[in-house]
Protein backbone atom coordinates (compact mmCIF):
# COMPACT_ATOMS: atom_id res chain seq x y z
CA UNK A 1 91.81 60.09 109.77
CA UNK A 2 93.05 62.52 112.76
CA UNK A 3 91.68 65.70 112.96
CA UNK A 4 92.03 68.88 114.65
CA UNK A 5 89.28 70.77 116.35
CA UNK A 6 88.58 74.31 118.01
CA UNK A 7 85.82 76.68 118.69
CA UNK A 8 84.15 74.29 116.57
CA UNK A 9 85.96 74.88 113.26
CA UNK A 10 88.54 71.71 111.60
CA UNK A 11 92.13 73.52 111.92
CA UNK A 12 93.72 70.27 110.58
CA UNK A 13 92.90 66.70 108.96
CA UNK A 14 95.24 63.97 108.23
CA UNK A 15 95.98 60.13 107.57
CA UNK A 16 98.92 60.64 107.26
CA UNK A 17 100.32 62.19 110.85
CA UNK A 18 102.90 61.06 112.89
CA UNK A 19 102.58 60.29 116.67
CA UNK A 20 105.74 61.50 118.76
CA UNK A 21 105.27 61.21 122.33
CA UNK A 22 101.47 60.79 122.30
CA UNK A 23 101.10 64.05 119.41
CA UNK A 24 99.80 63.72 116.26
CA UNK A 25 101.78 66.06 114.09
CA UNK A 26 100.30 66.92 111.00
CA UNK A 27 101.81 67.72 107.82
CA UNK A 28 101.93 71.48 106.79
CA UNK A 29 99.55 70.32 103.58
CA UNK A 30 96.67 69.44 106.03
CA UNK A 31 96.65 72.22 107.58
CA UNK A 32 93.94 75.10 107.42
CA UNK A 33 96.88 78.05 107.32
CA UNK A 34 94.17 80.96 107.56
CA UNK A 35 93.41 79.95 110.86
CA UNK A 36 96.94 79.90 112.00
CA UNK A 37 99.09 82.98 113.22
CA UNK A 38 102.52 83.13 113.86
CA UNK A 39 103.52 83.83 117.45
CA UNK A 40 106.50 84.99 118.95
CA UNK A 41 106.58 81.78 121.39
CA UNK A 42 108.84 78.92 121.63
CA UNK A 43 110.24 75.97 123.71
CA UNK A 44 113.15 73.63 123.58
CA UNK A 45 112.90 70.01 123.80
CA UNK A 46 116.46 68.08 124.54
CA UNK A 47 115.93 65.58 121.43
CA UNK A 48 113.64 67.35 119.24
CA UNK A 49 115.13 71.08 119.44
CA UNK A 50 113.66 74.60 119.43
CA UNK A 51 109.99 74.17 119.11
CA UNK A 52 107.97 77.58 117.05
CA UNK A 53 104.39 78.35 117.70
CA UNK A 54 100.91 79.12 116.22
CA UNK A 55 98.35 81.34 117.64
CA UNK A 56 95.05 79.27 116.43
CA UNK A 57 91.90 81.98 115.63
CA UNK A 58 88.71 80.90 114.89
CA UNK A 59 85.69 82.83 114.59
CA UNK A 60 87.19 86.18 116.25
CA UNK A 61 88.76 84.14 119.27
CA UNK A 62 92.30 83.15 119.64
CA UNK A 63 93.97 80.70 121.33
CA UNK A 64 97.31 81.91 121.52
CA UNK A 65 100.49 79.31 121.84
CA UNK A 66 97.78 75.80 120.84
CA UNK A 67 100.17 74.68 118.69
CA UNK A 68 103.61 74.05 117.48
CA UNK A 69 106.39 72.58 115.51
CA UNK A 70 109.98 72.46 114.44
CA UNK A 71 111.23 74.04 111.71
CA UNK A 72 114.49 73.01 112.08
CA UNK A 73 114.03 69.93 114.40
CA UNK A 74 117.43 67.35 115.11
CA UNK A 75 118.18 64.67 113.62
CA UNK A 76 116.73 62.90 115.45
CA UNK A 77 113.13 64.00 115.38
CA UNK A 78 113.52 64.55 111.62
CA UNK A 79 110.30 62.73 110.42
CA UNK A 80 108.49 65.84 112.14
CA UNK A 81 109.98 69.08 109.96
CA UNK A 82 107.28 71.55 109.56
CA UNK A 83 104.72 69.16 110.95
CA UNK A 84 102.21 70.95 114.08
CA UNK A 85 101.18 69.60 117.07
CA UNK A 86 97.74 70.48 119.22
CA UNK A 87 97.18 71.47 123.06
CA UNK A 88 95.75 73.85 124.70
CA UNK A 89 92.03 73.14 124.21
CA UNK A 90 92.36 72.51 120.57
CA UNK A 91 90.74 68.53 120.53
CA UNK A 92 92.35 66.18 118.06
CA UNK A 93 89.86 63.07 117.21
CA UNK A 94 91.10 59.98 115.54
């Protein structure tokens, strides 16, 4: 079981994630959406495409940008649709 951690709170927990480049993703269904906010950043990757991004906030503190996913990933890096990804501080324990 893989879960995600911040400012003390679980923002995800999952058996069932998927490890890309040393990231578990989780699915969208393990995730704790109140403590996610949309923000207006995003990356590219060359093989897994335009990345979107979350704004965690946990008790009154945000960490903006700590994590992400593809909502419209290549084919390529298809296994990860709508799955999110941690950095940034937020700890993921397996």
């Amino acid at each position: 079981m893989a879960r995600a951690v911040w400012n003390g709170e679980v923002i995800a927990e999952s058996d069932k994630t998927v490890m890309v480049e040393g990231n578990h993703y989780f699915p969208p269904d393990s995730l704790k959406r109140d403590l996610l906010a949309d923000s207006p950043t995003s990356s590219v990757c060359p093989w897994k495409g335009t990345a979107s991004y979350y704004d965690v906030v946990v008790k009154g503190e945000t960490n903006a940008g700590a994590a992400w996913y593809y909502p419209k990933p290549k084919a390529e890096a298809a296994e990860i649709k709508d799955h999110v990804a941690f950095w940034n501080g937020v700890t993921v324990e397996v």
